[in-house]
C-alpha atoms as a PDB file:
ATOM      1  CA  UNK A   1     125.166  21.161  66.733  1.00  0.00           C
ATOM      2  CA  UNK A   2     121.475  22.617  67.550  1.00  0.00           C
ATOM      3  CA  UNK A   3     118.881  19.731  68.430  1.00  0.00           C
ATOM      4  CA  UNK A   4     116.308  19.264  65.646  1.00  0.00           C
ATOM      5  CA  UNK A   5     112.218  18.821  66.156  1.00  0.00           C
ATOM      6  CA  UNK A   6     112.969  15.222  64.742  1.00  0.00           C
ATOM      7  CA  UNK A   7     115.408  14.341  66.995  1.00  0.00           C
ATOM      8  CA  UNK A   8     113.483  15.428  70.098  1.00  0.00           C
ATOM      9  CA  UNK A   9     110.779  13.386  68.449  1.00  0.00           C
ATOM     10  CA  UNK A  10     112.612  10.163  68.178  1.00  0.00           C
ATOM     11  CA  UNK A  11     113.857  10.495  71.852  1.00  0.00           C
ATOM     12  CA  UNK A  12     110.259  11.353  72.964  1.00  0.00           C
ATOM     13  CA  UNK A  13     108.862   8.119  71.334  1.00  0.00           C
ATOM     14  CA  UNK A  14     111.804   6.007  72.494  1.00  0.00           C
ATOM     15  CA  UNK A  15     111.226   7.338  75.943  1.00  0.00           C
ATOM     16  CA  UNK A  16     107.465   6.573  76.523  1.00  0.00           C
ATOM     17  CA  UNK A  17     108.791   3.071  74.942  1.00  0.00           C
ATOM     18  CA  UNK A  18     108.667   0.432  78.463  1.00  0.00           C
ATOM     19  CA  UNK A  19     112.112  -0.282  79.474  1.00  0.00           C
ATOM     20  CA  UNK A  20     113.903  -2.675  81.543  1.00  0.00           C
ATOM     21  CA  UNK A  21     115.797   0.405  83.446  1.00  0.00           C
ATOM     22  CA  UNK A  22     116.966   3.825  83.476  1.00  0.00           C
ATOM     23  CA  UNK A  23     120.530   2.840  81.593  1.00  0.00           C
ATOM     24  CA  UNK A  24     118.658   0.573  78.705  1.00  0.00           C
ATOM     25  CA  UNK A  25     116.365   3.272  78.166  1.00  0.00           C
ATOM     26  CA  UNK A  26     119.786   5.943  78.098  1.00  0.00           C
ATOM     27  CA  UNK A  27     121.369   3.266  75.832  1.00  0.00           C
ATOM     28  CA  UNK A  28     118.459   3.519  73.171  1.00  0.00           C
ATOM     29  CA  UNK A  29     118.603   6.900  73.000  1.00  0.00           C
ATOM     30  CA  UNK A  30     122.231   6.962  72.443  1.00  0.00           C
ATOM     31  CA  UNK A  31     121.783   4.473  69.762  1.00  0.00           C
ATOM     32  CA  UNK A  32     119.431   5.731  68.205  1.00  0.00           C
ATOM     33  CA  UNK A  33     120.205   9.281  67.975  1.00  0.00           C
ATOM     34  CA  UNK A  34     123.862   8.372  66.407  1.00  0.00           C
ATOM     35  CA  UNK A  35     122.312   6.510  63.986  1.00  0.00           C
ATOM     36  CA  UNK A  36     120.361   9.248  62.977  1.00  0.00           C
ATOM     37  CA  UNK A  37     122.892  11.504  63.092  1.00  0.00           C
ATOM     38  CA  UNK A  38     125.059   9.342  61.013  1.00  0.00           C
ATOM     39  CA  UNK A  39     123.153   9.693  58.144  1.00  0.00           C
ATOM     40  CA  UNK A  40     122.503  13.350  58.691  1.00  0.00           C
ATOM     41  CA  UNK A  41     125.018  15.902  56.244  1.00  0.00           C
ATOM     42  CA  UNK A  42     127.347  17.533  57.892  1.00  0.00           C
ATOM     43  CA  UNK A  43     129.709  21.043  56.064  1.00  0.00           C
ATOM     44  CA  UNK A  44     132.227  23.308  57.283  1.00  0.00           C
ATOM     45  CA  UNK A  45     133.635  26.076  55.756  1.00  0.00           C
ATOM     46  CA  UNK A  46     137.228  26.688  55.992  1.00  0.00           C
ATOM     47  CA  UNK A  47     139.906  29.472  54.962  1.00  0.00           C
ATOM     48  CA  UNK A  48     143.225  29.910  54.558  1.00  0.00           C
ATOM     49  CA  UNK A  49     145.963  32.910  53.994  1.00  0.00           C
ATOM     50  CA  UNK A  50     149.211  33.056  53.892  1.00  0.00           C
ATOM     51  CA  UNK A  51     149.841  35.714  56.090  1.00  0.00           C
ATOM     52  CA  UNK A  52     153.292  35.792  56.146  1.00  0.00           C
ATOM     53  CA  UNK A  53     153.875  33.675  59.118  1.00  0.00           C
ATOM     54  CA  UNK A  54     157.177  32.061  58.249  1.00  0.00           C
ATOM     55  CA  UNK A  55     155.725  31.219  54.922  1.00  0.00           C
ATOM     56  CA  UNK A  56     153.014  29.023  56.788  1.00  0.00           C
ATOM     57  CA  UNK A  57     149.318  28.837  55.267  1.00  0.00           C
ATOM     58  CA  UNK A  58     147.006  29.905  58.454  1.00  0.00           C
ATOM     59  CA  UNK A  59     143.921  28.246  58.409  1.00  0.00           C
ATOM     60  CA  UNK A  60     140.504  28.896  60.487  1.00  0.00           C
ATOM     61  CA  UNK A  61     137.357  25.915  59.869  1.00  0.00           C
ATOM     62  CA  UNK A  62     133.774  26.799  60.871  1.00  0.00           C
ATOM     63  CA  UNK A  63     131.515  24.650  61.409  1.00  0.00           C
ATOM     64  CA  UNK A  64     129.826  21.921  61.850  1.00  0.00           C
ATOM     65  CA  UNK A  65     127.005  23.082  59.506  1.00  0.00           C
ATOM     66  CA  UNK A  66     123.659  20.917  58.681  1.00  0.00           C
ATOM     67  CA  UNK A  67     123.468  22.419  55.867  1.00  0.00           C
ATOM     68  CA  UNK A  68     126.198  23.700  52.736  1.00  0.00           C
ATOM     69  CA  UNK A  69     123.895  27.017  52.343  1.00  0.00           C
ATOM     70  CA  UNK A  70     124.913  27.559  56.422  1.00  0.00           C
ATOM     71  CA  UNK A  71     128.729  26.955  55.724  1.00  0.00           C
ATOM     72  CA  UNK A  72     128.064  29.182  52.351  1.00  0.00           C
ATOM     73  CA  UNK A  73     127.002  32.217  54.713  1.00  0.00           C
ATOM     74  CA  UNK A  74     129.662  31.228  57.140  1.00  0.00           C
ATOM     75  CA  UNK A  75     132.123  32.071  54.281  1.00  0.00           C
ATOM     76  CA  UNK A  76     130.930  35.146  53.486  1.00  0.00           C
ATOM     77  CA  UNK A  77     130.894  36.540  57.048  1.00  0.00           C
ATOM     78  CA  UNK A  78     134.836  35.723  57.165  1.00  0.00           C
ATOM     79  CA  UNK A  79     137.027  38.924  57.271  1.00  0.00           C
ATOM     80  CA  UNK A  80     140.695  38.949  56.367  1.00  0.00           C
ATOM     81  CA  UNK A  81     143.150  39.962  59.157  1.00  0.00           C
ATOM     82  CA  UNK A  82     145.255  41.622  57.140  1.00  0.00           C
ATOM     83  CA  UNK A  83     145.654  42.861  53.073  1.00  0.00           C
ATOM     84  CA  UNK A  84     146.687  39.136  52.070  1.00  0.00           C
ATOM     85  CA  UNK A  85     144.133  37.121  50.038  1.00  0.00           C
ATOM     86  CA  UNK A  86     142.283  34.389  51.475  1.00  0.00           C
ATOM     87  CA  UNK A  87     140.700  31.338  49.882  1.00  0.00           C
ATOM     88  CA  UNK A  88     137.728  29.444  51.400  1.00  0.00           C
ATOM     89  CA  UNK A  89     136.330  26.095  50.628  1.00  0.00           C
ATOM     90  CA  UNK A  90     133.173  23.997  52.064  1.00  0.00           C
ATOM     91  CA  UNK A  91     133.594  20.781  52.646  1.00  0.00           C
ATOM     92  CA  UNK A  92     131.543  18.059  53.421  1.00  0.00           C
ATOM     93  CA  UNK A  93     132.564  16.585  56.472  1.00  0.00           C
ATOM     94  CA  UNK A  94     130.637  12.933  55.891  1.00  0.00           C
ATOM     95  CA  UNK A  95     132.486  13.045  52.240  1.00  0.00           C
ATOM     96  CA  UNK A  96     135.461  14.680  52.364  1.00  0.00           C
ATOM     97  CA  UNK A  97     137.177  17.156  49.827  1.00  0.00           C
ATOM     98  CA  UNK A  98     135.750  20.503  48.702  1.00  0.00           C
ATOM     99  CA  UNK A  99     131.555  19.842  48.259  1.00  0.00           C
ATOM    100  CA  UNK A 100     132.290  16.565  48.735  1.00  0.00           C
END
C-alpha cells in the first residue's frame, strides 16, 4: 500500500509533538496511522477460471486497492491463460462481498 501526503502529514505533526521517548513517540505513530488506515477503503479485484484443473476453480486476487476505479483497471489488465472464460469481481475488502 503506497504512503499518502496525509499520512506523512499526520506522522510529521505527531513527530514534532514533545514526547516522553523514542518508543512513545513510535507508539503514536503506530496508533495513529492504524486508525487512520482503518477507516480508509480498501478493494481488490479477483478472478477465477476453471481451467480444467481437476475440475478446481483457479483463482488469482489483486490488490489491495485505495480505490474501486484502481481494482476496476486491475481487472481489465487480467489476461486469460488459456481459451476458458474467466469471471472477475471487486470486492471491498473493509465490507466484504462483491462492491461491498
Amino acid at each position: 500500500m503506497a504512503t499518502k501526503p496525509t499520512e506523512i502529514k499526520l506522522v510529521a505533526s505527531i513527530l514534532d509533538q514533545e514526547h516522553e521517548d523514542a518508543e512513545t513517540a513510535a507508539k503514536a505513530v503506530i496508533e495513529a496511522l492504524d486508525a487512520k488506515r482503518e477507516g480508509d477503503p480498501s478493494w481488490a479485484a479477483f478472478v477465477s477460471t476453471n481451467m480444467r484443473l481437476g475440475g478446481k476453480w483457479l483463482t488469482v486476487g489483486r490488490g489491495p486497492f485505495t480505490t474501486k476505479r484502481q481494482a476496476e483497471k486491475a481487472l481489465l489488465r487480467v489476461v486469460s491463460a488459456g481459451p476458458e472464460a474467466w469471471y472477475g469481481s471487486i470486492v471491498n475488502l473493509k465490507k466484504g462481498g462483491d462492491d461491498g
